[in-house]
Structure formats: C-alpha cells, structure tokens
PDB file of N, CA and C in Angstrom:
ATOM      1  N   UNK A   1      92.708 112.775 303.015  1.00  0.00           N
ATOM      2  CA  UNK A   1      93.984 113.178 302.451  1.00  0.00           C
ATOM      3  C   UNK A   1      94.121 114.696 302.585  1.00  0.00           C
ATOM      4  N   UNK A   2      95.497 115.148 303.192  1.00  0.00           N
ATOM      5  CA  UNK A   2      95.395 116.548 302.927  1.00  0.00           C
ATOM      6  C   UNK A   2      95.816 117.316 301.467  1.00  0.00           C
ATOM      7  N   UNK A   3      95.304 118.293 302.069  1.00  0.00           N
ATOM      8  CA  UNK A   3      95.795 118.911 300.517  1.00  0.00           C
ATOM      9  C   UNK A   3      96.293 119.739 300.924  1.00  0.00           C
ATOM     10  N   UNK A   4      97.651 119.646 300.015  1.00  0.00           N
ATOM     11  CA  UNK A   4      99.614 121.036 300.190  1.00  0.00           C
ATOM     12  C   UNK A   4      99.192 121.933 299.108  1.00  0.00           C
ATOM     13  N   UNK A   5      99.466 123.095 299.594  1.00  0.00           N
ATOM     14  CA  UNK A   5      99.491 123.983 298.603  1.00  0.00           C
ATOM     15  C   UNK A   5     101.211 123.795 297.847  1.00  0.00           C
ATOM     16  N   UNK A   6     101.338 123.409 296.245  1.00  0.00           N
ATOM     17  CA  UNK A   6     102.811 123.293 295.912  1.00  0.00           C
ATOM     18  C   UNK A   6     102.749 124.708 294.605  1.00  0.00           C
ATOM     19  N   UNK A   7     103.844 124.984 294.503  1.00  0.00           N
ATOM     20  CA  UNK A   7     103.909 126.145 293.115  1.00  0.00           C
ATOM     21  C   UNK A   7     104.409 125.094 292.372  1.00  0.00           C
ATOM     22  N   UNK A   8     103.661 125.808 291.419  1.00  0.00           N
ATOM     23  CA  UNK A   8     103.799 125.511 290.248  1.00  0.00           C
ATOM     24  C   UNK A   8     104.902 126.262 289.293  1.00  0.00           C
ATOM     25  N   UNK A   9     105.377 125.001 288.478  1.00  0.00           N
ATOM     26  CA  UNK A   9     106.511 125.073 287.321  1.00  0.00           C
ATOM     27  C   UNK A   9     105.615 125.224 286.077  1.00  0.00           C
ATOM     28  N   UNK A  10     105.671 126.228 285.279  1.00  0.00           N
ATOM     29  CA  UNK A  10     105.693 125.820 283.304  1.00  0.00           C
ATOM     30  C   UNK A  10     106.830 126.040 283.062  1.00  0.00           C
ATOM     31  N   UNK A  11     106.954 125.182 281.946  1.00  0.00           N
ATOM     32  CA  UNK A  11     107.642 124.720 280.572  1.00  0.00           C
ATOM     33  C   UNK A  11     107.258 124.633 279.500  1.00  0.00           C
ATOM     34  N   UNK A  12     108.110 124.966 278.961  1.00  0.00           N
ATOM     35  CA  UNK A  12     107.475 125.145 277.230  1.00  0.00           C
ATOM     36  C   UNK A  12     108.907 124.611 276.974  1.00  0.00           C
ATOM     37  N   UNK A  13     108.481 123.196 275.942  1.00  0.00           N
ATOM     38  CA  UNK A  13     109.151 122.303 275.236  1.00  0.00           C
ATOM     39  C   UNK A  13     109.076 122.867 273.805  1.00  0.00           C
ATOM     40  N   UNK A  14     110.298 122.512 273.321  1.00  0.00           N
ATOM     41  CA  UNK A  14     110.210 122.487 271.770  1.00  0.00           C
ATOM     42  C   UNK A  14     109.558 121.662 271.036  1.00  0.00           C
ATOM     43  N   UNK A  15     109.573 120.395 271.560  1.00  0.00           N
ATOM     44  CA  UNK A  15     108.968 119.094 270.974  1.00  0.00           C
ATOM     45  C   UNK A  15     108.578 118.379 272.001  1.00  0.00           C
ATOM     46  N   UNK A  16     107.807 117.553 271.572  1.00  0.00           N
ATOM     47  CA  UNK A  16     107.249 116.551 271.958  1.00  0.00           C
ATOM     48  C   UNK A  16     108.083 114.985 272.830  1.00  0.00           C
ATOM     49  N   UNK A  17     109.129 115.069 271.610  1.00  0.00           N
ATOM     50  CA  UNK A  17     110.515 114.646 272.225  1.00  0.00           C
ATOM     51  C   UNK A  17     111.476 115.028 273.554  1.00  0.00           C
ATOM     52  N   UNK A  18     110.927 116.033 273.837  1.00  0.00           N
ATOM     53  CA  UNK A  18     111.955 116.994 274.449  1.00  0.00           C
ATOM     54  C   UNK A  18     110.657 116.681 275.884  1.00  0.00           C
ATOM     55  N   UNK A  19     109.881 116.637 275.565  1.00  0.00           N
ATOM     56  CA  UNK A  19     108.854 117.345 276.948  1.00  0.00           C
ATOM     57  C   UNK A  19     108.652 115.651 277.373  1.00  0.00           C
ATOM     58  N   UNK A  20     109.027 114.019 276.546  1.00  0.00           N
ATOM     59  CA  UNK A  20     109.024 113.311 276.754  1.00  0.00           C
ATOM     60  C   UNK A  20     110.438 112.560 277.618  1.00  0.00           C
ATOM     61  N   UNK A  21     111.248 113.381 277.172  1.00  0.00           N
ATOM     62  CA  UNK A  21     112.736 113.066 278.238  1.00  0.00           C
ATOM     63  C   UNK A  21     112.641 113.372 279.604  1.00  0.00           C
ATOM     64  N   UNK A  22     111.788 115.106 280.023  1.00  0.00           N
ATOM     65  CA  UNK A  22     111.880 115.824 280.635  1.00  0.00           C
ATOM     66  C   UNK A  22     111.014 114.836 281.494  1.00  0.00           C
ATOM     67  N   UNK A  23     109.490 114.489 281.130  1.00  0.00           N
ATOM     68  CA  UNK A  23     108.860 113.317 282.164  1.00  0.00           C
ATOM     69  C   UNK A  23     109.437 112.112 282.471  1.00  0.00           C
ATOM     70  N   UNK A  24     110.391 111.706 281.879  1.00  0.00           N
ATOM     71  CA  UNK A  24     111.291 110.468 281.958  1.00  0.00           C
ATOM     72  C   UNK A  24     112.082 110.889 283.478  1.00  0.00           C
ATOM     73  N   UNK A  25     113.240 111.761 283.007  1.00  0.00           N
ATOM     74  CA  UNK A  25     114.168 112.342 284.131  1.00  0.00           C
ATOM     75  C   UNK A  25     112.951 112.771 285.638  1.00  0.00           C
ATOM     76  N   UNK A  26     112.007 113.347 285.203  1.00  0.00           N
ATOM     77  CA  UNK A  26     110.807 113.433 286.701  1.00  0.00           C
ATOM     78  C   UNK A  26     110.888 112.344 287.334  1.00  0.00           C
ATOM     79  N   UNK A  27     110.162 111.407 286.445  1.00  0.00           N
ATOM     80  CA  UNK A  27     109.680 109.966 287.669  1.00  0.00           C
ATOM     81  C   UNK A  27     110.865 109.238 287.922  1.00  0.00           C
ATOM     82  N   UNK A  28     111.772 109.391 286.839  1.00  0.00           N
ATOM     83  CA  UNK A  28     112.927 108.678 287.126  1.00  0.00           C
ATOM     84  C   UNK A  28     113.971 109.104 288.657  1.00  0.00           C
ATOM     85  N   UNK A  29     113.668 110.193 289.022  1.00  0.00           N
ATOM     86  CA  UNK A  29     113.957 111.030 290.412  1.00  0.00           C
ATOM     87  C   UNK A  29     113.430 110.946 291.603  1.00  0.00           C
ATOM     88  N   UNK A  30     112.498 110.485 291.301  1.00  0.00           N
ATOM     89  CA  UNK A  30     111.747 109.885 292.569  1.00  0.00           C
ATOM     90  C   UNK A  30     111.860 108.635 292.948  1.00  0.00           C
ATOM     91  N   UNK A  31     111.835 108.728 294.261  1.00  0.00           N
ATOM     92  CA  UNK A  31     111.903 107.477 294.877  1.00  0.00           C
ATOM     93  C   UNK A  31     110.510 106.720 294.912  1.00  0.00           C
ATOM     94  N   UNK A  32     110.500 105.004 295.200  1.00  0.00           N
ATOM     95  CA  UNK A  32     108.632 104.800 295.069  1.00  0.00           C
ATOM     96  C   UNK A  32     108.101 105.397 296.250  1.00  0.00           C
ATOM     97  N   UNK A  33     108.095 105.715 297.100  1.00  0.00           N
ATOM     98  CA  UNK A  33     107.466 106.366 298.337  1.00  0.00           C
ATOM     99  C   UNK A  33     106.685 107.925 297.947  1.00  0.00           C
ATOM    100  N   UNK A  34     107.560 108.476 297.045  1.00  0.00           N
ATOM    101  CA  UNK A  34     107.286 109.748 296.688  1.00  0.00           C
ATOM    102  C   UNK A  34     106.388 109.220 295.481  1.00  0.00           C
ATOM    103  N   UNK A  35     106.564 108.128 294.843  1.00  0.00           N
ATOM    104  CA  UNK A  35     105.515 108.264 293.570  1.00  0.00           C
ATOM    105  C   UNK A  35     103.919 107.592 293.516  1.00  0.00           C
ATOM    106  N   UNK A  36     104.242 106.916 294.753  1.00  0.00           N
ATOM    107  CA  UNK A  36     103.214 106.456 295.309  1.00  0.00           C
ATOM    108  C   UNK A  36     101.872 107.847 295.876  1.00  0.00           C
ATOM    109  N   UNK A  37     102.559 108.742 296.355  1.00  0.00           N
ATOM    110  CA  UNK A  37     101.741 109.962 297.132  1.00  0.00           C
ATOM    111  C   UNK A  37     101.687 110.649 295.742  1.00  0.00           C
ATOM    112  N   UNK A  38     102.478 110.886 295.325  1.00  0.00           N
ATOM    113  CA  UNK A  38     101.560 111.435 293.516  1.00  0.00           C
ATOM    114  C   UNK A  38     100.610 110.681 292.934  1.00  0.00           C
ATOM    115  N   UNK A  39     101.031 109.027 292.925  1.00  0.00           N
ATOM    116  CA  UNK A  39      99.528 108.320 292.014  1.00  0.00           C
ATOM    117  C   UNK A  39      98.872 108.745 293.159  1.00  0.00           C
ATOM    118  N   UNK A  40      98.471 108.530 294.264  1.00  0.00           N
ATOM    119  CA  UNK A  40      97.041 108.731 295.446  1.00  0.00           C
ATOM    120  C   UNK A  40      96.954 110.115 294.926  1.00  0.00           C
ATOM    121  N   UNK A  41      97.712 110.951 294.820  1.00  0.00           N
ATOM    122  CA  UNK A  41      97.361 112.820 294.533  1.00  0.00           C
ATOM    123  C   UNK A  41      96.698 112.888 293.227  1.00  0.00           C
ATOM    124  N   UNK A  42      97.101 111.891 292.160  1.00  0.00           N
ATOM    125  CA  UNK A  42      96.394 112.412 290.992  1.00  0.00           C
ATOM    126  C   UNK A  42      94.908 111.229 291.257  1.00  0.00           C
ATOM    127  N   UNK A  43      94.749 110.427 291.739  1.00  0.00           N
ATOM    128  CA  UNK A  43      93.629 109.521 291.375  1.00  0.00           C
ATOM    129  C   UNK A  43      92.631 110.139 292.575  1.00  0.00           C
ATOM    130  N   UNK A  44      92.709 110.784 293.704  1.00  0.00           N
ATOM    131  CA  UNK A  44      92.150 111.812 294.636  1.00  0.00           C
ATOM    132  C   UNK A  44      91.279 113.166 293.610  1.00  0.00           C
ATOM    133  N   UNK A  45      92.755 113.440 292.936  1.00  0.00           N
ATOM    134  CA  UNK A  45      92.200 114.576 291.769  1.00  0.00           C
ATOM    135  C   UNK A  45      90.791 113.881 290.999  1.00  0.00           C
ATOM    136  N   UNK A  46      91.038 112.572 290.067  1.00  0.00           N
ATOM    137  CA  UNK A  46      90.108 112.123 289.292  1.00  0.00           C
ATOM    138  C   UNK A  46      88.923 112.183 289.927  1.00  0.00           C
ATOM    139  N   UNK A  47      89.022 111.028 291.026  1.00  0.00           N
ATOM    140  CA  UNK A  47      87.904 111.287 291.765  1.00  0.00           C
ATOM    141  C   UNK A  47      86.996 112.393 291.838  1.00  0.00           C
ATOM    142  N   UNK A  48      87.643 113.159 292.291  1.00  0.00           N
ATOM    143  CA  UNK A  48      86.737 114.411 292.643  1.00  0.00           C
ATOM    144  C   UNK A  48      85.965 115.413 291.391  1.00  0.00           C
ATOM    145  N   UNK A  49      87.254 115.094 289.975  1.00  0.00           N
ATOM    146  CA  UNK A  49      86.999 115.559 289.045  1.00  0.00           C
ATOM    147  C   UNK A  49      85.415 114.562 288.350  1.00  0.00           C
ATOM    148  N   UNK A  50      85.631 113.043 288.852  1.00  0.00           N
ATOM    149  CA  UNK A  50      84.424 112.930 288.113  1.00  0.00           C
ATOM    150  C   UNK A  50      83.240 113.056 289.247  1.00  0.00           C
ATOM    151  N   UNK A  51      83.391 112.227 290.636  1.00  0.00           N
ATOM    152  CA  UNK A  51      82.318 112.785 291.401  1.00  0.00           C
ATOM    153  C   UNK A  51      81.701 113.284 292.215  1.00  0.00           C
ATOM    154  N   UNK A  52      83.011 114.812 292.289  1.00  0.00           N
ATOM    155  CA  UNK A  52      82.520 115.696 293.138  1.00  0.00           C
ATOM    156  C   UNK A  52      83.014 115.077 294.800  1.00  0.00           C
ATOM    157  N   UNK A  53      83.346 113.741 294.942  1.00  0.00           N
ATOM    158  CA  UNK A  53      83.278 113.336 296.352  1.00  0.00           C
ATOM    159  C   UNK A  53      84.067 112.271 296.418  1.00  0.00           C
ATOM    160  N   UNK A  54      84.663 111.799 297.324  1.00  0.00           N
ATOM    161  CA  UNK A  54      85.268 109.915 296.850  1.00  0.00           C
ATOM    162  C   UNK A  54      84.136 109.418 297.070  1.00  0.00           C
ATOM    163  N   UNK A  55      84.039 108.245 296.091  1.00  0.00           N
ATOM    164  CA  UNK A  55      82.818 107.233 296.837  1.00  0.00           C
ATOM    165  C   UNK A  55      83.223 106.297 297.693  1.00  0.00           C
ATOM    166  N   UNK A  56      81.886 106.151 298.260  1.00  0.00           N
ATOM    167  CA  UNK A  56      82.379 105.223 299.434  1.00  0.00           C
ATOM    168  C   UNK A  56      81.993 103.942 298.867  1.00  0.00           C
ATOM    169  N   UNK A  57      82.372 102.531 299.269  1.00  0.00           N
ATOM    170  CA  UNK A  57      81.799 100.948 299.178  1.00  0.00           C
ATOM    171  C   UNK A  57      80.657 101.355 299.515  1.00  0.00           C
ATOM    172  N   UNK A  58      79.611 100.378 298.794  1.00  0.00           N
ATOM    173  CA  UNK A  58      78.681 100.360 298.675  1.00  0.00           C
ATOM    174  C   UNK A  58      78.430  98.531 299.930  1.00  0.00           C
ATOM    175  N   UNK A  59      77.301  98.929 300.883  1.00  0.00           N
ATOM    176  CA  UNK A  59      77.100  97.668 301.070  1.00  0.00           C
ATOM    177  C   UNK A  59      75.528  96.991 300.739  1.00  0.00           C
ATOM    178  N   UNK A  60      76.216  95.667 300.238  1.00  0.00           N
ATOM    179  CA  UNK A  60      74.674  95.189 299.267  1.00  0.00           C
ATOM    180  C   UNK A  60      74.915  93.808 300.496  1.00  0.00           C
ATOM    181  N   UNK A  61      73.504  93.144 300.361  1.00  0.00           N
ATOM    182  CA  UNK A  61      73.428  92.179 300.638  1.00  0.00           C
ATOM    183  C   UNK A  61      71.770  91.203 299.645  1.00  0.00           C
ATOM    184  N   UNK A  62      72.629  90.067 299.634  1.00  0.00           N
ATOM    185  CA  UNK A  62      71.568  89.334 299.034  1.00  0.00           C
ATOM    186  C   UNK A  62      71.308  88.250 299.406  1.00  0.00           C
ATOM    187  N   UNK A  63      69.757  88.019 299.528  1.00  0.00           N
ATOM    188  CA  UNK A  63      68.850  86.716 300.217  1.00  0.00           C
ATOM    189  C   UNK A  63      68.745  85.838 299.477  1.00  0.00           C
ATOM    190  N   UNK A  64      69.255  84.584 299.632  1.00  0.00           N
ATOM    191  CA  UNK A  64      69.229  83.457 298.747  1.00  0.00           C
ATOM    192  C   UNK A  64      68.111  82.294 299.477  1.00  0.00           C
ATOM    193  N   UNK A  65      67.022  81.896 299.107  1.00  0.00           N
ATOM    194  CA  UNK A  65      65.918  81.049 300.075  1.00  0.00           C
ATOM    195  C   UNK A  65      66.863  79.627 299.143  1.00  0.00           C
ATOM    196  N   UNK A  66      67.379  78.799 300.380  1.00  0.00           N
ATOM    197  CA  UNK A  66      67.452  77.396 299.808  1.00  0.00           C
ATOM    198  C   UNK A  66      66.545  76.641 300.281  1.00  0.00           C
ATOM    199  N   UNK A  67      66.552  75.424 299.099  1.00  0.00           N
ATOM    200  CA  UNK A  67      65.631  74.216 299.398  1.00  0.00           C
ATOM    201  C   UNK A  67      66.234  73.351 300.485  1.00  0.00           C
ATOM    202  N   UNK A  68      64.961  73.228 301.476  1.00  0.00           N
ATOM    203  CA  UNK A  68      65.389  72.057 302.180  1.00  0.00           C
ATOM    204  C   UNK A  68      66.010  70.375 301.637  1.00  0.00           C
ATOM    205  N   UNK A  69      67.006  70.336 302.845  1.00  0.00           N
ATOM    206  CA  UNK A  69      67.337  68.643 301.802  1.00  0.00           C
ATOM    207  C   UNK A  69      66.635  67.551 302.404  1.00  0.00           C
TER     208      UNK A  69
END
C-alpha cells in the first residue's frame, strides 16, 4: 500500500454533540470506494501500530496417520 502524504485539519468542537454531527456529515460524503481506502488506511495504520509489520498467513500443516480398513 502506498502511503500519501495528506494535511491535516484540527477542530475544536464545543461538544461532543457537535464533533458527532461533524463525523456523521464526513462519512456521509463519501462515496463507498473512497471509504473503503480509509478502512484499508486505518486497519494498515493498526497493523503496524500493533506489529511493527503486516503479518503474513501463516502456513501450518498437519499429519494425521489413519488406520488401515
């Protein structure tokens, strides 16, 4: 995934109310194409925030001996 350099907006809400409309009217502006590349942008973020790396699948395999019939 690349990473955009974007500027950044603050806001300072009066309330809690107020800073809850303001995220309403956000996602509500986007189309799903655009909100789709934000969830991958923030869960990219998590990732990395918890391990440093994405992980990759892991491949396991397991030996099962059956009885002859």
């Amino acid at each position: 995934m690349k990473k955009r350099k974007r500027k950044l907006k603050i806001r300072v809400f009066k309330s809690h109310a107020e800073q809850e409309k303001a995220d309403i009217r956000f996602w509500r502006s986007k189309t799903p194409s655009e909100k789709m590349k934000l969830y991958e942008e923030f869960f990219y973020n998590y990732l990395m925030l918890q391990h440093g790396k994405i992980p990759r699948l892991q491949r396991v395999i397991n030996v099962i001996k059956r009885k002859k019939r």
